[in-house]
PDB file of N, CA and C in Angstrom:
ATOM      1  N   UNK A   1     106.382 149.654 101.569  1.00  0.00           N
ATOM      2  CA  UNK A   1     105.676 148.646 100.857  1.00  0.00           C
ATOM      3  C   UNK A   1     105.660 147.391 101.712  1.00  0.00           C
ATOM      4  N   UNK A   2     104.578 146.896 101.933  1.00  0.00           N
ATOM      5  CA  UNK A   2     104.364 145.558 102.648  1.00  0.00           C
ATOM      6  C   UNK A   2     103.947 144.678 101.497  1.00  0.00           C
ATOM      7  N   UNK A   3     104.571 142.973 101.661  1.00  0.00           N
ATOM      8  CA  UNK A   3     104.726 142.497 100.607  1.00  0.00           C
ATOM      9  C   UNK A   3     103.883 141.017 101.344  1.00  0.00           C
ATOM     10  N   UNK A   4     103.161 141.057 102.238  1.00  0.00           N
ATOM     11  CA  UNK A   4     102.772 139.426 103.055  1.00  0.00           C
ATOM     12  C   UNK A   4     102.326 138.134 101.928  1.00  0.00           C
ATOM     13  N   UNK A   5     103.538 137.436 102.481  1.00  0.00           N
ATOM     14  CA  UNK A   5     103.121 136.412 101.350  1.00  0.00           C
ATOM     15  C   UNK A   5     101.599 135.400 101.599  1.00  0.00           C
ATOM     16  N   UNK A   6     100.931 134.458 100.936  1.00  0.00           N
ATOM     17  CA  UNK A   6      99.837 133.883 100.873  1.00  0.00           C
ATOM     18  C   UNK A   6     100.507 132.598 101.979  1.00  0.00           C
ATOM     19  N   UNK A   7      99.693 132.393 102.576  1.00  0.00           N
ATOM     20  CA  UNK A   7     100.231 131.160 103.749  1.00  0.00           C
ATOM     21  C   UNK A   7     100.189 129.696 102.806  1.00  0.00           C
ATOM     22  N   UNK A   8     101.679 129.156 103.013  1.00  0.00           N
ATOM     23  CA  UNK A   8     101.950 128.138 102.077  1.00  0.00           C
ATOM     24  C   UNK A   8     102.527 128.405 101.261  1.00  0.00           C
ATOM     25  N   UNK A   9     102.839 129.500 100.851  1.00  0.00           N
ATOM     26  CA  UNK A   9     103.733 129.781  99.448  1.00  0.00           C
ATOM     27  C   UNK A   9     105.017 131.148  99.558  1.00  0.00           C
ATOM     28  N   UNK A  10     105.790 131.451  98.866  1.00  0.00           N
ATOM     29  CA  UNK A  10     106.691 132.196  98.952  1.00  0.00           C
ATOM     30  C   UNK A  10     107.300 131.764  99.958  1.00  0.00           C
ATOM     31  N   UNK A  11     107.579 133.052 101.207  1.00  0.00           N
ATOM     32  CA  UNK A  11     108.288 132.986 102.538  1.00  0.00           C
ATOM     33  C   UNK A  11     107.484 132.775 103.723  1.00  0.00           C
ATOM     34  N   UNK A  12     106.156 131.902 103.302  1.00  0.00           N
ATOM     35  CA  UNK A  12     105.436 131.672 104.589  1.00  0.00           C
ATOM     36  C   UNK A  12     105.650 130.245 104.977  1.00  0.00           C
ATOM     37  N   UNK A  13     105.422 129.494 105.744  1.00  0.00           N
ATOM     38  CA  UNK A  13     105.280 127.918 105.889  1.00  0.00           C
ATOM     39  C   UNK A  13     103.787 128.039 105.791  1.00  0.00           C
ATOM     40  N   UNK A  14     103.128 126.783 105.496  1.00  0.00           N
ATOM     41  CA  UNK A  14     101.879 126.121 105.186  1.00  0.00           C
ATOM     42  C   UNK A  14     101.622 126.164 106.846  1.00  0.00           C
ATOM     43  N   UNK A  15     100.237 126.548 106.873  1.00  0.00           N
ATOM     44  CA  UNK A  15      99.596 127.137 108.251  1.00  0.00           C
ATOM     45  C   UNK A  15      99.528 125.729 108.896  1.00  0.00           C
ATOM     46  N   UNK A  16      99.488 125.067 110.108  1.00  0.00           N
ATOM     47  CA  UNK A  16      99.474 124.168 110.915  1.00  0.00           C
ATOM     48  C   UNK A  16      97.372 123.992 110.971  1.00  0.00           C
ATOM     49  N   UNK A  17      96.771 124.513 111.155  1.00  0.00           N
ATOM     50  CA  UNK A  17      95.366 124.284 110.738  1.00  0.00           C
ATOM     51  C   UNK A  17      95.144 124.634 109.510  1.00  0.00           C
ATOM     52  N   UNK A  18      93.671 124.221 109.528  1.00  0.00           N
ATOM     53  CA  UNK A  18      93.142 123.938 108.042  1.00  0.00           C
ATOM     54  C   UNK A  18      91.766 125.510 108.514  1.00  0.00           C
ATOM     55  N   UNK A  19      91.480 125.795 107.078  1.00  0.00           N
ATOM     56  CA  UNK A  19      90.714 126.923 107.075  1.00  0.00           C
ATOM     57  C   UNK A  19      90.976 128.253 106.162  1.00  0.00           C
ATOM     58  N   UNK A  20      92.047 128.208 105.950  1.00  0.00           N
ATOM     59  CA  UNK A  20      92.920 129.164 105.785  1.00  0.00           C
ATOM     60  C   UNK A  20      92.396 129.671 103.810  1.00  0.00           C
ATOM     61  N   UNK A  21      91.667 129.984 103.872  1.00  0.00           N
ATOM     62  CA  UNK A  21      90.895 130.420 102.438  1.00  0.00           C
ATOM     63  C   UNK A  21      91.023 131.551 101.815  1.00  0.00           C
ATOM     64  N   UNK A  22      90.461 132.059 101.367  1.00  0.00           N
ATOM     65  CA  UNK A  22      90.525 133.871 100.842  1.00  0.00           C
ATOM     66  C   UNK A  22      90.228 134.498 101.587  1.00  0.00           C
ATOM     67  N   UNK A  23      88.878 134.356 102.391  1.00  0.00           N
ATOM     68  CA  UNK A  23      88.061 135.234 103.379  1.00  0.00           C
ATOM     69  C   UNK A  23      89.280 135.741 104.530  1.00  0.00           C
ATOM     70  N   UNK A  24      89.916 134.325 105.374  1.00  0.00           N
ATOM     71  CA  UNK A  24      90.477 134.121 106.161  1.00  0.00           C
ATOM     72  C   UNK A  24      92.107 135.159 106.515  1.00  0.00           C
ATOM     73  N   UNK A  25      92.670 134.974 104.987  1.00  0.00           N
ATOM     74  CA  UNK A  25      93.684 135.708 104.633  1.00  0.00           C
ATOM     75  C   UNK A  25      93.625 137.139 104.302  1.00  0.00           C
ATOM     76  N   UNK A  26      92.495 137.235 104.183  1.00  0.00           N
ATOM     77  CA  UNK A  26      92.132 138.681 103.526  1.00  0.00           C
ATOM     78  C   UNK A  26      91.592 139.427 105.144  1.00  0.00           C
ATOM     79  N   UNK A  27      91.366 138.319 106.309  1.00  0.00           N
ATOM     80  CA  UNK A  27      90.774 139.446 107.205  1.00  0.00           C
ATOM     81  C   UNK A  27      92.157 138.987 108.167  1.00  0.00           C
ATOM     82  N   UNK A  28      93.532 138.081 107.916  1.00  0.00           N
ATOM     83  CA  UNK A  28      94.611 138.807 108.624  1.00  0.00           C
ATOM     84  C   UNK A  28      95.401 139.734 108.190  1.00  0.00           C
ATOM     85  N   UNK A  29      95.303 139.846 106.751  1.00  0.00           N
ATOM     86  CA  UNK A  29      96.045 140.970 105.919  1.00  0.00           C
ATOM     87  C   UNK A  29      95.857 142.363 106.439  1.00  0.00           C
ATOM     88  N   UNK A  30      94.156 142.152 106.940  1.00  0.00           N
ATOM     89  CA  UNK A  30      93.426 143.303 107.478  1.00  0.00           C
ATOM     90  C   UNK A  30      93.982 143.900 108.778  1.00  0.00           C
ATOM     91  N   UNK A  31      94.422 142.857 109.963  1.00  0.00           N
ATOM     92  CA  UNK A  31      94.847 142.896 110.589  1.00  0.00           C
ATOM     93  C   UNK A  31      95.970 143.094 110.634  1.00  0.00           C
ATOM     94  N   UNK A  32      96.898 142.711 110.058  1.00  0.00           N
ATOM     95  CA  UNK A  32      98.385 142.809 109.801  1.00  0.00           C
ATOM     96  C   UNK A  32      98.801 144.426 109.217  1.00  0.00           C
ATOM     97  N   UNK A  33      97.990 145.135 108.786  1.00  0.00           N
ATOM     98  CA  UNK A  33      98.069 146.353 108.000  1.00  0.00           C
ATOM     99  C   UNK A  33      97.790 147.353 109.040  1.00  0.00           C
ATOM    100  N   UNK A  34      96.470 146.756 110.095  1.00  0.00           N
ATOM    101  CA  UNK A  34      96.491 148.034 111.393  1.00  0.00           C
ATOM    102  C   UNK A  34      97.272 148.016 112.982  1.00  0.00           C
ATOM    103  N   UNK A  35      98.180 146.462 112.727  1.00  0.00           N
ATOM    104  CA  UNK A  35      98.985 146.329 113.659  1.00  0.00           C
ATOM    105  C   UNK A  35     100.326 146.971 113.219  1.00  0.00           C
ATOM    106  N   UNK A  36     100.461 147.149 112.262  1.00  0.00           N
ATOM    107  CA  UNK A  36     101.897 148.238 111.351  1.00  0.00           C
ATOM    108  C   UNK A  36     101.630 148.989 111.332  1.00  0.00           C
ATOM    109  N   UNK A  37     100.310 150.183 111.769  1.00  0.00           N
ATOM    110  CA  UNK A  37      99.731 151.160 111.669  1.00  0.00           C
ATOM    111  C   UNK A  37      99.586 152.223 110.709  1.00  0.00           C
ATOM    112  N   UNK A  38      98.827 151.449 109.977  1.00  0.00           N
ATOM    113  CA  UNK A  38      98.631 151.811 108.634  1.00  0.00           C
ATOM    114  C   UNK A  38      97.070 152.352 108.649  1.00  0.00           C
ATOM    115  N   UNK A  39      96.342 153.191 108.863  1.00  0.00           N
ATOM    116  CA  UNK A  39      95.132 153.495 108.545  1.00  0.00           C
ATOM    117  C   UNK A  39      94.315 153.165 107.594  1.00  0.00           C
ATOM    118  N   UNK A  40      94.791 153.781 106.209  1.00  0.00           N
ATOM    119  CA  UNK A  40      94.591 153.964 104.875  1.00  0.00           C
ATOM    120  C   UNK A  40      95.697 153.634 104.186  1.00  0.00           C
ATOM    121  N   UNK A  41      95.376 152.483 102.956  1.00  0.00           N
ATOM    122  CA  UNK A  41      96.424 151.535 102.671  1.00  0.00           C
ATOM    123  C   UNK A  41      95.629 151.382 100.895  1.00  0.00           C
ATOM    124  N   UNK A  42      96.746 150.757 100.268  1.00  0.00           N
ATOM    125  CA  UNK A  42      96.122 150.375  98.594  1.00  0.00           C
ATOM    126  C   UNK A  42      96.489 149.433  98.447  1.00  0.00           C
ATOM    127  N   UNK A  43      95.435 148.144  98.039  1.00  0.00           N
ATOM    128  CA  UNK A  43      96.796 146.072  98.087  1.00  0.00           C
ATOM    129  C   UNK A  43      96.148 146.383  96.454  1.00  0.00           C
ATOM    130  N   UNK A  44      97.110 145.297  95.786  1.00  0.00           N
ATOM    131  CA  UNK A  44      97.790 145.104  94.847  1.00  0.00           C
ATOM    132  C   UNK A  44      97.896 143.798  94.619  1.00  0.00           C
ATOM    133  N   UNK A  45      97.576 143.010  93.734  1.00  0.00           N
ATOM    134  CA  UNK A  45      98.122 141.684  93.610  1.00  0.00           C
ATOM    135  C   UNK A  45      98.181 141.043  91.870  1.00  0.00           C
ATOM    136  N   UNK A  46      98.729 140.307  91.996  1.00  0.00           N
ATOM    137  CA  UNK A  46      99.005 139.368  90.898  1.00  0.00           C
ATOM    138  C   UNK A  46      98.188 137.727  90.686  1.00  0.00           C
ATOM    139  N   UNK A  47      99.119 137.157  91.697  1.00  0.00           N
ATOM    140  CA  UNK A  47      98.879 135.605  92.123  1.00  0.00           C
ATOM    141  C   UNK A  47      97.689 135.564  93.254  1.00  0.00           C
ATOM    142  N   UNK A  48      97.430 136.648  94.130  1.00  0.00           N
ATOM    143  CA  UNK A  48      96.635 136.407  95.367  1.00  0.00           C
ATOM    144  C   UNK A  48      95.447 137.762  95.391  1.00  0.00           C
ATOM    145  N   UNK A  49      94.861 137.505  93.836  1.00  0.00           N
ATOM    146  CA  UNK A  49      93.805 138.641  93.455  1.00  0.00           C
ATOM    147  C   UNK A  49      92.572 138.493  93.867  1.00  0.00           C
ATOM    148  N   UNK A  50      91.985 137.123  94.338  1.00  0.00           N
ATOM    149  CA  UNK A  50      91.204 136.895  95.253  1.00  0.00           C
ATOM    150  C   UNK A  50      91.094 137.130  96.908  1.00  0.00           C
ATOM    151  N   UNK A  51      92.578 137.077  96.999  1.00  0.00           N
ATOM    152  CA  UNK A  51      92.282 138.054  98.129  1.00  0.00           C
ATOM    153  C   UNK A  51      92.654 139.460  98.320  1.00  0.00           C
ATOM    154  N   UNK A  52      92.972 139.757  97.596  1.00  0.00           N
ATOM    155  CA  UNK A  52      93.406 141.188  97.130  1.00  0.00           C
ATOM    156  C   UNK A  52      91.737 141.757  97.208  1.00  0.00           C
ATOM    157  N   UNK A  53      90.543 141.031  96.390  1.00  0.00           N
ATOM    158  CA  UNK A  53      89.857 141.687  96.239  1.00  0.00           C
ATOM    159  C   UNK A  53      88.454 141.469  97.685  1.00  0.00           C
ATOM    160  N   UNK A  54      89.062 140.404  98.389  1.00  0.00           N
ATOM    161  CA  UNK A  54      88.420 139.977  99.418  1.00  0.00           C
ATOM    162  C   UNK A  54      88.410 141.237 100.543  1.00  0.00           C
ATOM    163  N   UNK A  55      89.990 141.424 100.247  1.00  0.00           N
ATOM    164  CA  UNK A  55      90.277 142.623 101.378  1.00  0.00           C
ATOM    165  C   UNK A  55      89.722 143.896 101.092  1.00  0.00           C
ATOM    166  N   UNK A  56      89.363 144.134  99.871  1.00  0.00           N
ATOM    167  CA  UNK A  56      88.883 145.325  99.516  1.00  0.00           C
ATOM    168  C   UNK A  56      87.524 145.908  99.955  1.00  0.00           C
ATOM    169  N   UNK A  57      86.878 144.219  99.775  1.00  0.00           N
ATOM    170  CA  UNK A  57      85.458 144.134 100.132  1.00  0.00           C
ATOM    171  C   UNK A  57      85.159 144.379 101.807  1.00  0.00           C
ATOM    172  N   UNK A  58      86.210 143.464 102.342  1.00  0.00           N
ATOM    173  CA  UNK A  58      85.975 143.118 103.783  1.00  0.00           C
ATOM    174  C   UNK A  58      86.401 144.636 104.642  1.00  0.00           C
ATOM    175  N   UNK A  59      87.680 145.670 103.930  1.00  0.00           N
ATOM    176  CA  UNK A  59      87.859 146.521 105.068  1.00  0.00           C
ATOM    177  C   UNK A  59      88.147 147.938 103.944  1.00  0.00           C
ATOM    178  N   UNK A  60      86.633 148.222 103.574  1.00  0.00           N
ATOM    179  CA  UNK A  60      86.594 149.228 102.888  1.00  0.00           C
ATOM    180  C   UNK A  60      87.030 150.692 103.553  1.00  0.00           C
ATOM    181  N   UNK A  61      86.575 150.250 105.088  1.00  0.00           N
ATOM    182  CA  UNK A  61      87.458 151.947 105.950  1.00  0.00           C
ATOM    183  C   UNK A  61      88.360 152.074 105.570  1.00  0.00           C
ATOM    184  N   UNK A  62      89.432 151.090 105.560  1.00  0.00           N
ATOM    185  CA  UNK A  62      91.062 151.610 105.837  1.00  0.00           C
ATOM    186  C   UNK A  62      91.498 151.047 104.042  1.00  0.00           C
ATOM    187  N   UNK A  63      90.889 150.135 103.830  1.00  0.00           N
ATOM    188  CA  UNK A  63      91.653 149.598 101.617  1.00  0.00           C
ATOM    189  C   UNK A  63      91.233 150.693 100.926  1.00  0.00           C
ATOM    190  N   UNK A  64      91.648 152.055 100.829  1.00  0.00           N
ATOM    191  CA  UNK A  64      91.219 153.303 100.239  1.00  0.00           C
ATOM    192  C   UNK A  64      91.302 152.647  98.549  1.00  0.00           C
ATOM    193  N   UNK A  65      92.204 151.535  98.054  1.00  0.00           N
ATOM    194  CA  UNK A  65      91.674 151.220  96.588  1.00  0.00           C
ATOM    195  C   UNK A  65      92.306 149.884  96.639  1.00  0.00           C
ATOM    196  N   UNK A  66      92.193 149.114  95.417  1.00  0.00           N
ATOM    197  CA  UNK A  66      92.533 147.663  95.480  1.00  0.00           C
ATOM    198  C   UNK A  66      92.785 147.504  93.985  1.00  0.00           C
ATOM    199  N   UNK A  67      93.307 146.611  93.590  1.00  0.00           N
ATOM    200  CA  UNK A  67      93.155 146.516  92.075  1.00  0.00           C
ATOM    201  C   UNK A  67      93.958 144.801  91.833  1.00  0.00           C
ATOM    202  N   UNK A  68      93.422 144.206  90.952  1.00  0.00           N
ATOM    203  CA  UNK A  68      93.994 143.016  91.075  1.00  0.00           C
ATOM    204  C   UNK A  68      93.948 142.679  89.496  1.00  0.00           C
ATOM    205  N   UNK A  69      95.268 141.495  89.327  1.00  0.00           N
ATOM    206  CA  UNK A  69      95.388 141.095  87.741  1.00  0.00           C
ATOM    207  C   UNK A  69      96.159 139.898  87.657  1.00  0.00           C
ATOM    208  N   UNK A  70      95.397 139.188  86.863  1.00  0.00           N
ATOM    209  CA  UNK A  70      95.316 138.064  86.919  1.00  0.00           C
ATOM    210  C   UNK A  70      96.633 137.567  85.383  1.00  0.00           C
ATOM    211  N   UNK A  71      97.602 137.093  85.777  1.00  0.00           N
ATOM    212  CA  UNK A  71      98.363 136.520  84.874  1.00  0.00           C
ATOM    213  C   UNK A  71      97.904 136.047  83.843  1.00  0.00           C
TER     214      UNK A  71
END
């Protein structure tokens, strides 16, 4: 289970540039998932369901499902 927190919150520090949006996070998540070598993967979220569902959109090869829920 990979758990990457949202930049700025949990166990990340607040990113040193500015930019850093849904799109942005959702296409290093993307990255971060095929540098662990993960092919085919399922994200999950709670608090970060916008990008949960960003990623779904953005890397439909390898996000085989997505599902997100909103508190």
């Amino acid at each position: 289970m990979i758990c990457p927190s949202l930049p700025g919150f949990g166990f990340s520090e607040k990113p040193a540039a500015t930019g850093w949006g849904v799109d942005r996070i959702a296409a290093a998540w993307a990255v971060l998932m095929d540098r662990l070598g993960y092919s085919r993967y399922a994200a999950q979220a709670r608090l970060g369901l916008g990008v949960t569902t960003a990623l779904g959109a953005q890397d439909p090869a390898h996000c085989a499902a997505f599902t997100s829920r909103s508190p």
